[in-house]
PDB file of N, CA and C in Angstrom:
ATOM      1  N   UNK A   1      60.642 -88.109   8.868  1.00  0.00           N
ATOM      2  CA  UNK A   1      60.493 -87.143   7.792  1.00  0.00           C
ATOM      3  C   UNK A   1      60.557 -85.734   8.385  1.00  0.00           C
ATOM      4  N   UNK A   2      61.399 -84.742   7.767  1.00  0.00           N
ATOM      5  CA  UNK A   2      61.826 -83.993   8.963  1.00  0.00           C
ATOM      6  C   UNK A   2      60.473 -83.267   8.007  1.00  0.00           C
ATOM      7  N   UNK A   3      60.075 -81.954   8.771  1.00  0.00           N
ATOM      8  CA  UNK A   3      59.568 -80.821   8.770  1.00  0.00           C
ATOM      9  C   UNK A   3      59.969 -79.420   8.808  1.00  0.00           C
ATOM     10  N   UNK A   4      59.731 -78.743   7.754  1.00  0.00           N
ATOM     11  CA  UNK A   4      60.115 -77.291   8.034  1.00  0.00           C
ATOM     12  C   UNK A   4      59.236 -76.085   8.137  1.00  0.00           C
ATOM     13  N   UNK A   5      59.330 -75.344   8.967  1.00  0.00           N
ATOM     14  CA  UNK A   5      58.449 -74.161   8.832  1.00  0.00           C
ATOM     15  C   UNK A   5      60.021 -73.095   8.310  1.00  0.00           C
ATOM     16  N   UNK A   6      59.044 -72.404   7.075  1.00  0.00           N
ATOM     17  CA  UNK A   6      60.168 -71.666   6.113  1.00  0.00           C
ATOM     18  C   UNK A   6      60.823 -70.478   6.766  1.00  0.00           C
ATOM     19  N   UNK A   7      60.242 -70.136   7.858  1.00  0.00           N
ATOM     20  CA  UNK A   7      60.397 -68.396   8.445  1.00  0.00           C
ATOM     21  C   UNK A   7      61.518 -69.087   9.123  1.00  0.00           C
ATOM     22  N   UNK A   8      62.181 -70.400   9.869  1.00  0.00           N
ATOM     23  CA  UNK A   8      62.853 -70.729  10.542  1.00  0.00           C
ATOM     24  C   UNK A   8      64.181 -71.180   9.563  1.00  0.00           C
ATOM     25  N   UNK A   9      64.328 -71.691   8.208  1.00  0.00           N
ATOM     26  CA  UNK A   9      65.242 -71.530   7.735  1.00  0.00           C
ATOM     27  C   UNK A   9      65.656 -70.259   6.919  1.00  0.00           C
ATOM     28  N   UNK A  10      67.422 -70.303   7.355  1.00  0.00           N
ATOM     29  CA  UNK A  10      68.118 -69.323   7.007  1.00  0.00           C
ATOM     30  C   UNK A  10      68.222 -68.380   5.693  1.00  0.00           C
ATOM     31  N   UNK A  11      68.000 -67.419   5.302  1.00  0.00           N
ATOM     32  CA  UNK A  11      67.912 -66.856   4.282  1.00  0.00           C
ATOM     33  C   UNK A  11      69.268 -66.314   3.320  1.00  0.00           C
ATOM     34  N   UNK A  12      69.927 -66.894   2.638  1.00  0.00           N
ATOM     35  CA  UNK A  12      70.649 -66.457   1.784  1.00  0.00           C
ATOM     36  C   UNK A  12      70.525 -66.193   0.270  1.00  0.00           C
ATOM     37  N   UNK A  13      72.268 -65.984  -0.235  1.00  0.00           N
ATOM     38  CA  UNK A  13      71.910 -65.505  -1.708  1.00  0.00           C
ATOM     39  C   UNK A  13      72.445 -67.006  -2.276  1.00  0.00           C
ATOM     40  N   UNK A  14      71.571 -67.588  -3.029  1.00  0.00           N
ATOM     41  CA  UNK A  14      71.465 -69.009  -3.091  1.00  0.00           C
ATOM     42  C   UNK A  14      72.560 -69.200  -4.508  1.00  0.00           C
ATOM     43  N   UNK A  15      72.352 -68.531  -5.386  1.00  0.00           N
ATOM     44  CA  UNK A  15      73.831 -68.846  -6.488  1.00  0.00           C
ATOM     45  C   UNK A  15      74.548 -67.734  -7.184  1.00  0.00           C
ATOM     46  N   UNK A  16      75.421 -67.181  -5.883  1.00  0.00           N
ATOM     47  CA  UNK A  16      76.308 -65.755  -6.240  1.00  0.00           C
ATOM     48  C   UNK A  16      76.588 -65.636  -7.576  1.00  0.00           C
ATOM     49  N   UNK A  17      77.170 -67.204  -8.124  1.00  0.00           N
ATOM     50  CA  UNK A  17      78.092 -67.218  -9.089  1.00  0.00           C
ATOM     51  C   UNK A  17      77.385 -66.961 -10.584  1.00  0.00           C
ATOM     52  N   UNK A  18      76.021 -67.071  -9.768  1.00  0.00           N
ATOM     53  CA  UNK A  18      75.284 -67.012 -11.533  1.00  0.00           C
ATOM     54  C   UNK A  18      73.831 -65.990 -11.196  1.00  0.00           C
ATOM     55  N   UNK A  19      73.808 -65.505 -10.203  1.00  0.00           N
ATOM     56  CA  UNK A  19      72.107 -64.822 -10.088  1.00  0.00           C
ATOM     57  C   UNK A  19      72.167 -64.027  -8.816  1.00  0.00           C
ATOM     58  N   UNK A  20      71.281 -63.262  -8.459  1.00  0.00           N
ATOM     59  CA  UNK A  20      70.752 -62.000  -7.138  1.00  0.00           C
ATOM     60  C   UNK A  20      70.246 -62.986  -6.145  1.00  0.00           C
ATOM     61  N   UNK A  21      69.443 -63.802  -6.921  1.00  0.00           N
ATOM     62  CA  UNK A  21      68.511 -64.953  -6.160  1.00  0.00           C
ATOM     63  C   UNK A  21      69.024 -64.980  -4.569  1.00  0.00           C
ATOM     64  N   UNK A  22      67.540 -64.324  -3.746  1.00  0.00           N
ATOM     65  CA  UNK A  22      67.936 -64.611  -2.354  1.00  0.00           C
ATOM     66  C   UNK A  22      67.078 -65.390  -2.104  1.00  0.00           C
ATOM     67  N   UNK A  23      66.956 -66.102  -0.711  1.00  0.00           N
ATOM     68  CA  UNK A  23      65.548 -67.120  -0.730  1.00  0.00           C
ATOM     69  C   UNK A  23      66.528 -68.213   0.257  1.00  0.00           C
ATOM     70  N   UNK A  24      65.488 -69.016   0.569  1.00  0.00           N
ATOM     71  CA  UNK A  24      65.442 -70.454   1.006  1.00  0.00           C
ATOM     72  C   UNK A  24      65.588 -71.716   0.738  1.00  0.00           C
ATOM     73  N   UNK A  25      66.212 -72.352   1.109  1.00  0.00           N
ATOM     74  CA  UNK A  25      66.469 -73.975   0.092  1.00  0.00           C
ATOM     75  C   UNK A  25      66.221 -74.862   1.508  1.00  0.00           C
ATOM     76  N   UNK A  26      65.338 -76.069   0.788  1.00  0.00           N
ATOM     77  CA  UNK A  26      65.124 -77.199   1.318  1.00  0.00           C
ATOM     78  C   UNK A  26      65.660 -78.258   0.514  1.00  0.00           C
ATOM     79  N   UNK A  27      66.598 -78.951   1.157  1.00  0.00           N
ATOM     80  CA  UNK A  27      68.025 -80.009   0.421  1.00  0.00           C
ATOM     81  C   UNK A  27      67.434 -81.303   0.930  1.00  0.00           C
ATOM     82  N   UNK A  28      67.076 -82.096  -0.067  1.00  0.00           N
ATOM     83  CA  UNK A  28      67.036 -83.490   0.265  1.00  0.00           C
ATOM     84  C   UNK A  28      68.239 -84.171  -0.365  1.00  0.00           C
ATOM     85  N   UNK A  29      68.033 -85.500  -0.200  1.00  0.00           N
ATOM     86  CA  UNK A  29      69.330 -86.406  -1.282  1.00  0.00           C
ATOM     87  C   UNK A  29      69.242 -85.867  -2.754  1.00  0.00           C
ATOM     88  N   UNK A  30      67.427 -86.041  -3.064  1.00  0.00           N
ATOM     89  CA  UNK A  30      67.532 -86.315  -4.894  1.00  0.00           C
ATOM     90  C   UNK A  30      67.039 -84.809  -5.485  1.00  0.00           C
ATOM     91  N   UNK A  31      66.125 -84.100  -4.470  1.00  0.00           N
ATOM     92  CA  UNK A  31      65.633 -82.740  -4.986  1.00  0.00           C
ATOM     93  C   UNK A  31      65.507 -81.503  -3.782  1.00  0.00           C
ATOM     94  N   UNK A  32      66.137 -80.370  -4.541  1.00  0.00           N
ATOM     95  CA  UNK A  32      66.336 -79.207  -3.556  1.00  0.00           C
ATOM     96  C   UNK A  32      64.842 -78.220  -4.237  1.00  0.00           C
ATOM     97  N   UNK A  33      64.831 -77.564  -2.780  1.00  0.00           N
ATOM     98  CA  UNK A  33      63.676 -76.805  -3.791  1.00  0.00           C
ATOM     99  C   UNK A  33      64.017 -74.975  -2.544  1.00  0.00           C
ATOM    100  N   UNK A  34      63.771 -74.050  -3.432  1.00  0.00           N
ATOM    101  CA  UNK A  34      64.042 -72.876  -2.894  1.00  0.00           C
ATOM    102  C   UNK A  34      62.827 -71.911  -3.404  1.00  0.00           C
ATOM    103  N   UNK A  35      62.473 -70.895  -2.029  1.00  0.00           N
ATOM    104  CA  UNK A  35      61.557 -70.065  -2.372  1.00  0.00           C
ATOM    105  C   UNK A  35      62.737 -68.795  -2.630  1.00  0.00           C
ATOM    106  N   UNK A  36      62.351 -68.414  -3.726  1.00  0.00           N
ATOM    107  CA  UNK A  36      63.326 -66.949  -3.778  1.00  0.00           C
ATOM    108  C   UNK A  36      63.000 -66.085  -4.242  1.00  0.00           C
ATOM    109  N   UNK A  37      63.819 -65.015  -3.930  1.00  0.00           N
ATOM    110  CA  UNK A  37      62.544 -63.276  -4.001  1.00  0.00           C
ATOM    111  C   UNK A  37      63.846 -62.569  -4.870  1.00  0.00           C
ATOM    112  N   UNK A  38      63.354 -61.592  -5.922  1.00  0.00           N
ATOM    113  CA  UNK A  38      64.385 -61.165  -7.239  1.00  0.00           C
ATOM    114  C   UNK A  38      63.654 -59.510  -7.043  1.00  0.00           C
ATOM    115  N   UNK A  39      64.254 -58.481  -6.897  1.00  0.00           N
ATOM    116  CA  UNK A  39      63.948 -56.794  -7.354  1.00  0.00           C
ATOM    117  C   UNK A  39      63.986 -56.909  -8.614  1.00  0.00           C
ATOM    118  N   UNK A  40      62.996 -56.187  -9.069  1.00  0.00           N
ATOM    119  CA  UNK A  40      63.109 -55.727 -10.715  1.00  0.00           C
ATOM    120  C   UNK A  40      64.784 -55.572 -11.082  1.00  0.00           C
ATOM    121  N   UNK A  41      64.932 -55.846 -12.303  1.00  0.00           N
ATOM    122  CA  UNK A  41      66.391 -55.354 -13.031  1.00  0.00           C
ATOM    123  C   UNK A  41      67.164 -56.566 -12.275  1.00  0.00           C
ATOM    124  N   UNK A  42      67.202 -57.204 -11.558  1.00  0.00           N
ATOM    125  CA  UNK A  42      67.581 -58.569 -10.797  1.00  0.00           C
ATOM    126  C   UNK A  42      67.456 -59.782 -12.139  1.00  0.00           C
ATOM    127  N   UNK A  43      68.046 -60.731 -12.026  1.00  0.00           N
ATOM    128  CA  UNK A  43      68.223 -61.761 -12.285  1.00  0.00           C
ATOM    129  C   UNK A  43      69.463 -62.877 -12.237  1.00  0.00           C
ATOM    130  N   UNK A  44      69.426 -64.273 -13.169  1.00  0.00           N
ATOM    131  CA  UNK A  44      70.702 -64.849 -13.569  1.00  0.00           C
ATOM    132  C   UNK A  44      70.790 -64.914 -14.750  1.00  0.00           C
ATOM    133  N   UNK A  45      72.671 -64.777 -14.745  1.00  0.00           N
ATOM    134  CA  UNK A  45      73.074 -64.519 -15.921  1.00  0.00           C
ATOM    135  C   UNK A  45      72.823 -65.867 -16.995  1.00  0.00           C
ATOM    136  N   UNK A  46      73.399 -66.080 -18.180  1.00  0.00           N
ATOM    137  CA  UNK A  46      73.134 -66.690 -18.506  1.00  0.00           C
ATOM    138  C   UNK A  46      73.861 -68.277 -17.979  1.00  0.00           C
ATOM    139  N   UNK A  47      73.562 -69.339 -17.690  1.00  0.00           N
ATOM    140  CA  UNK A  47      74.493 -69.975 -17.311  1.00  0.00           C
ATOM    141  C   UNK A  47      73.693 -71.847 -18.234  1.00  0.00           C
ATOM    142  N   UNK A  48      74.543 -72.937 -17.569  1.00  0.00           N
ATOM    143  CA  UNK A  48      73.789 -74.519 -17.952  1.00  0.00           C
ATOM    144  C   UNK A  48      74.173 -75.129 -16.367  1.00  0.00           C
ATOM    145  N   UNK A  49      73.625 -76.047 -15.964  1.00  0.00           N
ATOM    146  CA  UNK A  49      73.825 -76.904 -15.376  1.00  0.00           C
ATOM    147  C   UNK A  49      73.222 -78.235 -15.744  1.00  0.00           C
ATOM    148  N   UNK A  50      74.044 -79.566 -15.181  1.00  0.00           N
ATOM    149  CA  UNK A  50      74.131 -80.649 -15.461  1.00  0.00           C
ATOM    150  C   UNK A  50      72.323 -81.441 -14.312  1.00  0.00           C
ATOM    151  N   UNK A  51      71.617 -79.912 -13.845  1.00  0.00           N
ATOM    152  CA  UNK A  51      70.713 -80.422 -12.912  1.00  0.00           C
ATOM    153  C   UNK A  51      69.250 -80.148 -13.602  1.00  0.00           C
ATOM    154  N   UNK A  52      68.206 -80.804 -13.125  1.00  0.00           N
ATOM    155  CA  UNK A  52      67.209 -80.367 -14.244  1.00  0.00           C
ATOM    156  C   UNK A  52      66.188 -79.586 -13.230  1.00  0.00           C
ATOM    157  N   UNK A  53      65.910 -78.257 -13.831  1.00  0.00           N
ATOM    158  CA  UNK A  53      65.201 -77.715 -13.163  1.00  0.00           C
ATOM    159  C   UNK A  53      63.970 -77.176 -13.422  1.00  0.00           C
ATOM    160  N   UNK A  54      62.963 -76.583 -12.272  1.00  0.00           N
ATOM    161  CA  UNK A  54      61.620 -76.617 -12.487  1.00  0.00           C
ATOM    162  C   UNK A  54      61.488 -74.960 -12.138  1.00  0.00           C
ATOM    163  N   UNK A  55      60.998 -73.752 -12.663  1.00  0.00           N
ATOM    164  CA  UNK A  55      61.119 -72.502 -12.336  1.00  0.00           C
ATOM    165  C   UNK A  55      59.149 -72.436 -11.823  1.00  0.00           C
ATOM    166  N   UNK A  56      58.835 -72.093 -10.972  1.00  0.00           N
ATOM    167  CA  UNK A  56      57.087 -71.255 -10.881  1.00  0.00           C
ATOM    168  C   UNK A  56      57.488 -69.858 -10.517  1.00  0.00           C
ATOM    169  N   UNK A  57      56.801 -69.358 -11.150  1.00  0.00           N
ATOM    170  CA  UNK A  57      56.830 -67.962 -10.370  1.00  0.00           C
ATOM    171  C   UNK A  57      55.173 -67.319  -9.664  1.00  0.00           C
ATOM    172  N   UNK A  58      55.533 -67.762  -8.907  1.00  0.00           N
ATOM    173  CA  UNK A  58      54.843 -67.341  -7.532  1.00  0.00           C
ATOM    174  C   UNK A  58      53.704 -65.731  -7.751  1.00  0.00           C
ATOM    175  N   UNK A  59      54.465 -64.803  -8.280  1.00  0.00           N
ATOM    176  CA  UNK A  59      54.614 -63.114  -8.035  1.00  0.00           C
ATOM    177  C   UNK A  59      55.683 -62.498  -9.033  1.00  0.00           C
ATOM    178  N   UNK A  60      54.840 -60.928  -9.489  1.00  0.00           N
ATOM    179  CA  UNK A  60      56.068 -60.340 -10.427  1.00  0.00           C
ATOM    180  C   UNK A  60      56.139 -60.863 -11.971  1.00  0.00           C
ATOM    181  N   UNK A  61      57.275 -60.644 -12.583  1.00  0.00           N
ATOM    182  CA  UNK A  61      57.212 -60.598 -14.459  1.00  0.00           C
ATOM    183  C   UNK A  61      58.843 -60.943 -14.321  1.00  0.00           C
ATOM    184  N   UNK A  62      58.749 -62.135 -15.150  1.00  0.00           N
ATOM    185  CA  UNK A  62      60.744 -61.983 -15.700  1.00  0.00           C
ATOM    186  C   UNK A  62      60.259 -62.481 -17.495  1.00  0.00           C
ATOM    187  N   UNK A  63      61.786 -62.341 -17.712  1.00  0.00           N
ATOM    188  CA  UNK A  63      62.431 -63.070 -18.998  1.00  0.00           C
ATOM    189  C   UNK A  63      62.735 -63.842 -18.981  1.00  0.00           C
ATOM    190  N   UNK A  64      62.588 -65.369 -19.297  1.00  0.00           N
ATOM    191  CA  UNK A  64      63.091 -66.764 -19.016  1.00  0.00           C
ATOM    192  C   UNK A  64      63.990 -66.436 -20.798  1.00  0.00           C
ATOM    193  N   UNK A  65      64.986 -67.097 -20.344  1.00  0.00           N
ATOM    194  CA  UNK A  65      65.727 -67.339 -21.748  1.00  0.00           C
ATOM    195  C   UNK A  65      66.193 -68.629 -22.008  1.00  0.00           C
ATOM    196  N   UNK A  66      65.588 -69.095 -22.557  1.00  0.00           N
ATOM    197  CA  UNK A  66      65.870 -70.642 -22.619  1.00  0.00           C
ATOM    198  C   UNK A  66      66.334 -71.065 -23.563  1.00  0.00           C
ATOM    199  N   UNK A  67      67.259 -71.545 -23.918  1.00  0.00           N
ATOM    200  CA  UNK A  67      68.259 -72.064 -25.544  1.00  0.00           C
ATOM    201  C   UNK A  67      68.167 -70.656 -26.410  1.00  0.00           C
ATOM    202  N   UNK A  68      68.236 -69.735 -25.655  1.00  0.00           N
ATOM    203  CA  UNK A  68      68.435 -68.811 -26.803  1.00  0.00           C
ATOM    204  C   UNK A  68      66.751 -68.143 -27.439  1.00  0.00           C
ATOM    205  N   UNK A  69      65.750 -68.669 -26.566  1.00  0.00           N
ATOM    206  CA  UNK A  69      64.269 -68.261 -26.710  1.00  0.00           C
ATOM    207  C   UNK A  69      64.081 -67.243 -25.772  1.00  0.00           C
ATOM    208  N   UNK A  70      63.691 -66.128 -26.430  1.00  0.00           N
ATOM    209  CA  UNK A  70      63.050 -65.462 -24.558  1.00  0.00           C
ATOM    210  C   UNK A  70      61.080 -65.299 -24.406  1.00  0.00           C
ATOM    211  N   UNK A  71      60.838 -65.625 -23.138  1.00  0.00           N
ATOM    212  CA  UNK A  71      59.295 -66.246 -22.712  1.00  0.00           C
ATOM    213  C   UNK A  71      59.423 -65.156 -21.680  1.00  0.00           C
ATOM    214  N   UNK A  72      58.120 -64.124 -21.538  1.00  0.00           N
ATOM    215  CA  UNK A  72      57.710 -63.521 -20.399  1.00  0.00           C
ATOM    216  C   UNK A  72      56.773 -64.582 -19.646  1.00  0.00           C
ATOM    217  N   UNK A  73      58.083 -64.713 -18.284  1.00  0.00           N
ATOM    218  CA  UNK A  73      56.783 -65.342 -17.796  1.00  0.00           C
ATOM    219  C   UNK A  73      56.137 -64.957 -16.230  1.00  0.00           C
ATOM    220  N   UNK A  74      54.805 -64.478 -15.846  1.00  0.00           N
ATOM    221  CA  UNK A  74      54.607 -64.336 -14.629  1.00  0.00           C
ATOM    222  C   UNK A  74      53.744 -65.542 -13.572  1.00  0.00           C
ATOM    223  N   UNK A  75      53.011 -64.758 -12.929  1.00  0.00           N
ATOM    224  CA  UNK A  75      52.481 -65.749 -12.061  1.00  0.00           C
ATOM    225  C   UNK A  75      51.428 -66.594 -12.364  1.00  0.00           C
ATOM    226  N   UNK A  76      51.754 -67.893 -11.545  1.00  0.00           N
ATOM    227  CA  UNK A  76      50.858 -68.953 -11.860  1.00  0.00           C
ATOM    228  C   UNK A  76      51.566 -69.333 -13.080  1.00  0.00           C
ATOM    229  N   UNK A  77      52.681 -69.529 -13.915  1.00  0.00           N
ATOM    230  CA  UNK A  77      53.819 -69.794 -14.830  1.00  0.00           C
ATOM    231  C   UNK A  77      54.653 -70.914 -14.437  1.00  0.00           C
ATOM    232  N   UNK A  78      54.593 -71.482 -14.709  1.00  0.00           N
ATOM    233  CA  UNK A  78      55.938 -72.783 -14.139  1.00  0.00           C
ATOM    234  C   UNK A  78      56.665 -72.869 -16.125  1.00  0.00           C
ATOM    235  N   UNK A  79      58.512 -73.284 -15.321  1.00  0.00           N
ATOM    236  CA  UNK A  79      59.095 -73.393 -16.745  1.00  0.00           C
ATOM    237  C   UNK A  79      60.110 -75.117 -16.701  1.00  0.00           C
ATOM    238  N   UNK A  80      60.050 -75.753 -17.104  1.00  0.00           N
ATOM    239  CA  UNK A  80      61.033 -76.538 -17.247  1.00  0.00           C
ATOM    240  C   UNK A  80      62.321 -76.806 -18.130  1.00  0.00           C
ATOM    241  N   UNK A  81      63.313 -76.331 -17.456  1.00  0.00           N
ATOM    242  CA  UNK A  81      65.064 -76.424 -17.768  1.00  0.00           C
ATOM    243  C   UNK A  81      65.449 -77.128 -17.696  1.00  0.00           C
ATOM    244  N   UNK A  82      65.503 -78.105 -19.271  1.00  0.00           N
ATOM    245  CA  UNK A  82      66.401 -79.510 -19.018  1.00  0.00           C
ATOM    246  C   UNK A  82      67.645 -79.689 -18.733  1.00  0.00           C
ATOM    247  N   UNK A  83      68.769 -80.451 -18.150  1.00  0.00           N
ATOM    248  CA  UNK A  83      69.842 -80.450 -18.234  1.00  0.00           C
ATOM    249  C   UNK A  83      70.605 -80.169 -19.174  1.00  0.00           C
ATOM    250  N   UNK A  84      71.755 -79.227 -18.762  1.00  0.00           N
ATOM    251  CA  UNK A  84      72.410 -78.566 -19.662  1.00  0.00           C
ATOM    252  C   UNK A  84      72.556 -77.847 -20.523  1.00  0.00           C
ATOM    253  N   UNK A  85      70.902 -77.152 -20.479  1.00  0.00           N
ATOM    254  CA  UNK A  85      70.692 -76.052 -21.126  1.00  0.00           C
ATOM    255  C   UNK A  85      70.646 -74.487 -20.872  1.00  0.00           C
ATOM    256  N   UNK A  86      71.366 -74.116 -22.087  1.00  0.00           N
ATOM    257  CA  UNK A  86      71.516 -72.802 -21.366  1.00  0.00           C
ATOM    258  C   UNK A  86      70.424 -71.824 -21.111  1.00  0.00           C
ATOM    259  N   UNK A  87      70.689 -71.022 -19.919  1.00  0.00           N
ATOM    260  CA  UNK A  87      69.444 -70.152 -19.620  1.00  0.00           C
ATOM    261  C   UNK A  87      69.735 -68.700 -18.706  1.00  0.00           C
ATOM    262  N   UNK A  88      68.656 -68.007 -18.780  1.00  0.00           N
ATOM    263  CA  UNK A  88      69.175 -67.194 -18.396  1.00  0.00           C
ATOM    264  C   UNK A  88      67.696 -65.917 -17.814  1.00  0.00           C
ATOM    265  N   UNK A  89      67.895 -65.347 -16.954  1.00  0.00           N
ATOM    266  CA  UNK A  89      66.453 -64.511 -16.079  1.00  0.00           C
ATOM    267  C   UNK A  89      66.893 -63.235 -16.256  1.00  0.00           C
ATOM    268  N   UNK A  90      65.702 -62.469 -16.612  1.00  0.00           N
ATOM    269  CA  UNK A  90      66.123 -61.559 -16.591  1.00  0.00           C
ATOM    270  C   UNK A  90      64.628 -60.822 -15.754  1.00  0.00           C
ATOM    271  N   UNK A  91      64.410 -60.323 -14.303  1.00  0.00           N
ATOM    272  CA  UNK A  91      63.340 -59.581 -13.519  1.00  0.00           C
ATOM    273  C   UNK A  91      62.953 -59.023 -13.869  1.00  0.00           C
ATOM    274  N   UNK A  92      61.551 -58.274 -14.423  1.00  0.00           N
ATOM    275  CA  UNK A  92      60.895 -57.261 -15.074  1.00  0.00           C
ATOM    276  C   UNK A  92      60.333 -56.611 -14.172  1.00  0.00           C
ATOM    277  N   UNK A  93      59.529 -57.215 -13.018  1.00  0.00           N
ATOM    278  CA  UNK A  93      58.872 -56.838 -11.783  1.00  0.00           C
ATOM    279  C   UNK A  93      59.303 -57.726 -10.356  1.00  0.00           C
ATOM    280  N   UNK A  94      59.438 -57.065  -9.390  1.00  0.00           N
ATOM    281  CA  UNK A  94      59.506 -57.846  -8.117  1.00  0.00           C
ATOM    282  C   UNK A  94      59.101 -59.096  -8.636  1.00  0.00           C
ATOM    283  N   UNK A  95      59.823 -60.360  -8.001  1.00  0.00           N
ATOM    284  CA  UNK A  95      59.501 -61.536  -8.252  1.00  0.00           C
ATOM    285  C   UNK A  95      59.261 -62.336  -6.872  1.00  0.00           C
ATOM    286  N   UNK A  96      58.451 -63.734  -6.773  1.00  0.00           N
ATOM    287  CA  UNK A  96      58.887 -64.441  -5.843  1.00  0.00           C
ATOM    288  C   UNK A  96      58.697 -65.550  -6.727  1.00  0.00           C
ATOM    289  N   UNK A  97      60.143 -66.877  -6.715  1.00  0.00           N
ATOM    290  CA  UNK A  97      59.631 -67.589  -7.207  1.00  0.00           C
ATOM    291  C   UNK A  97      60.171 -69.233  -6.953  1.00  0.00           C
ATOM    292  N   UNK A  98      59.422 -70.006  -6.918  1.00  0.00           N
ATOM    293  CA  UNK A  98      59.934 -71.211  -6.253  1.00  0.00           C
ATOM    294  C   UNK A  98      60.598 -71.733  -7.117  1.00  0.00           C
ATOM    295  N   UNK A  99      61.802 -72.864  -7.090  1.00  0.00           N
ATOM    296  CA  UNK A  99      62.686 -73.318  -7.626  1.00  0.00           C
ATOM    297  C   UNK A  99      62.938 -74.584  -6.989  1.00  0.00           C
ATOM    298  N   UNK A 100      62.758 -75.620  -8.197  1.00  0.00           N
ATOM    299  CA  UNK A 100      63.042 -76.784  -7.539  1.00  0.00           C
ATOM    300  C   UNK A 100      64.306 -77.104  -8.392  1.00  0.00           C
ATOM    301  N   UNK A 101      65.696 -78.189  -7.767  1.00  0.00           N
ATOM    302  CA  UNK A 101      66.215 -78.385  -9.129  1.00  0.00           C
ATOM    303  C   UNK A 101      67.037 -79.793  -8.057  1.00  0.00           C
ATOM    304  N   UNK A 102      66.786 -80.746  -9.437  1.00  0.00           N
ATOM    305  CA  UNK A 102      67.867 -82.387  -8.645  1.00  0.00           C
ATOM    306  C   UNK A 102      69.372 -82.056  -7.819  1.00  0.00           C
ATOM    307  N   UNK A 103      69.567 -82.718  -7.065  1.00  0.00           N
ATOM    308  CA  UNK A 103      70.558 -82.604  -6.944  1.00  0.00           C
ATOM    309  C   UNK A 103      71.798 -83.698  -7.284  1.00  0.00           C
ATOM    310  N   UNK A 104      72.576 -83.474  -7.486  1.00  0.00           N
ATOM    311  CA  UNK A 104      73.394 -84.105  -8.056  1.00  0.00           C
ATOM    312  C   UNK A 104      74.638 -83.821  -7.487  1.00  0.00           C
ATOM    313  N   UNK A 105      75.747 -85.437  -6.917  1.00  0.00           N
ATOM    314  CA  UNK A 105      76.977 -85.547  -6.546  1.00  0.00           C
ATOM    315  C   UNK A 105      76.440 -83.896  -4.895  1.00  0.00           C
ATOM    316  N   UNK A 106      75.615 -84.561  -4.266  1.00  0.00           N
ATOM    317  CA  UNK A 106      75.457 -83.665  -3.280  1.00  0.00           C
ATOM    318  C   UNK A 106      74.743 -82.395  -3.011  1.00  0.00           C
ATOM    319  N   UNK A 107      75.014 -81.810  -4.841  1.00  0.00           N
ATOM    320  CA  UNK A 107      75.013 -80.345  -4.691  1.00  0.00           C
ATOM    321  C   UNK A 107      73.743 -80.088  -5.875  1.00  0.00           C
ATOM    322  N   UNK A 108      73.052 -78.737  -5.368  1.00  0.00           N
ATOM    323  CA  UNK A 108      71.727 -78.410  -5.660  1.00  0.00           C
ATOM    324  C   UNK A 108      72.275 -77.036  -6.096  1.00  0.00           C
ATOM    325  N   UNK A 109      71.252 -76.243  -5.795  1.00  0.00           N
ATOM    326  CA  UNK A 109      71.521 -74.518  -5.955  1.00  0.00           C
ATOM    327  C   UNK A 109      73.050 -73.660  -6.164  1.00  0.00           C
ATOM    328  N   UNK A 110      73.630 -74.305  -5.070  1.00  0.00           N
ATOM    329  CA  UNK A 110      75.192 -74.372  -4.550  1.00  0.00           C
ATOM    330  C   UNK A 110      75.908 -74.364  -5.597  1.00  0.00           C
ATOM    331  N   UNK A 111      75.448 -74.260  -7.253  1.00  0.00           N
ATOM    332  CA  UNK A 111      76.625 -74.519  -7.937  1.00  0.00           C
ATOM    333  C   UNK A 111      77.523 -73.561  -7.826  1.00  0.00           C
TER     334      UNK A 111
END
């Protein structure tokens, strides 16, 4: 069972194609999970994926937009994004916030 200390994995911008989101990902087979840090006015756009995901926020204030709902949510907040629904962040305050989401056909965060 491998082990990670987080300061030792690499820090990137985890999904160009849809968010600012910089941070860390830990990739197993069935679930990826990423710590990631958002500047105010930061977020992702609106997007769906076919993966189901789990949002906490750690630190900081966003906009969760979920099917077209918007939820302020801050810390000590966890959100659940079922598959294929659309969603979308919008940062109100510095954020840090963990992200878990399945992975599927390989790929996690990476979409």
């Amino acid at each position: 069972m491998p082990i990670y200390q987080l300061e030792d994995v690499p820090e990137e911008f985890v999904t160009p194609k849809h968010s600012t989101a910089y941070g860390r990902l830990i990739t197993g087979t069935q679930v990826e999970v990423g710590l990631l840090r958002y500047k105010a006015g930061e977020g992702a756009k609106q997007h769906a994926h076919p993966h189901e995901q789990v949002l906490l926020v750690l630190s900081g204030k966003c906009r969760l937009t979920l099917d077209g709902k918007p939820t302020i949510i801050g810390s000590g907040v966890a959100a659940l994004i079922p598959p294929n629904t659309p969603h979308a962040l919008e940062v109100l305050e510095d954020a840090e916030v963990v992200s878990c989401k399945g992975v599927i056909g390989g790929v996690g965060h990476r979409i």
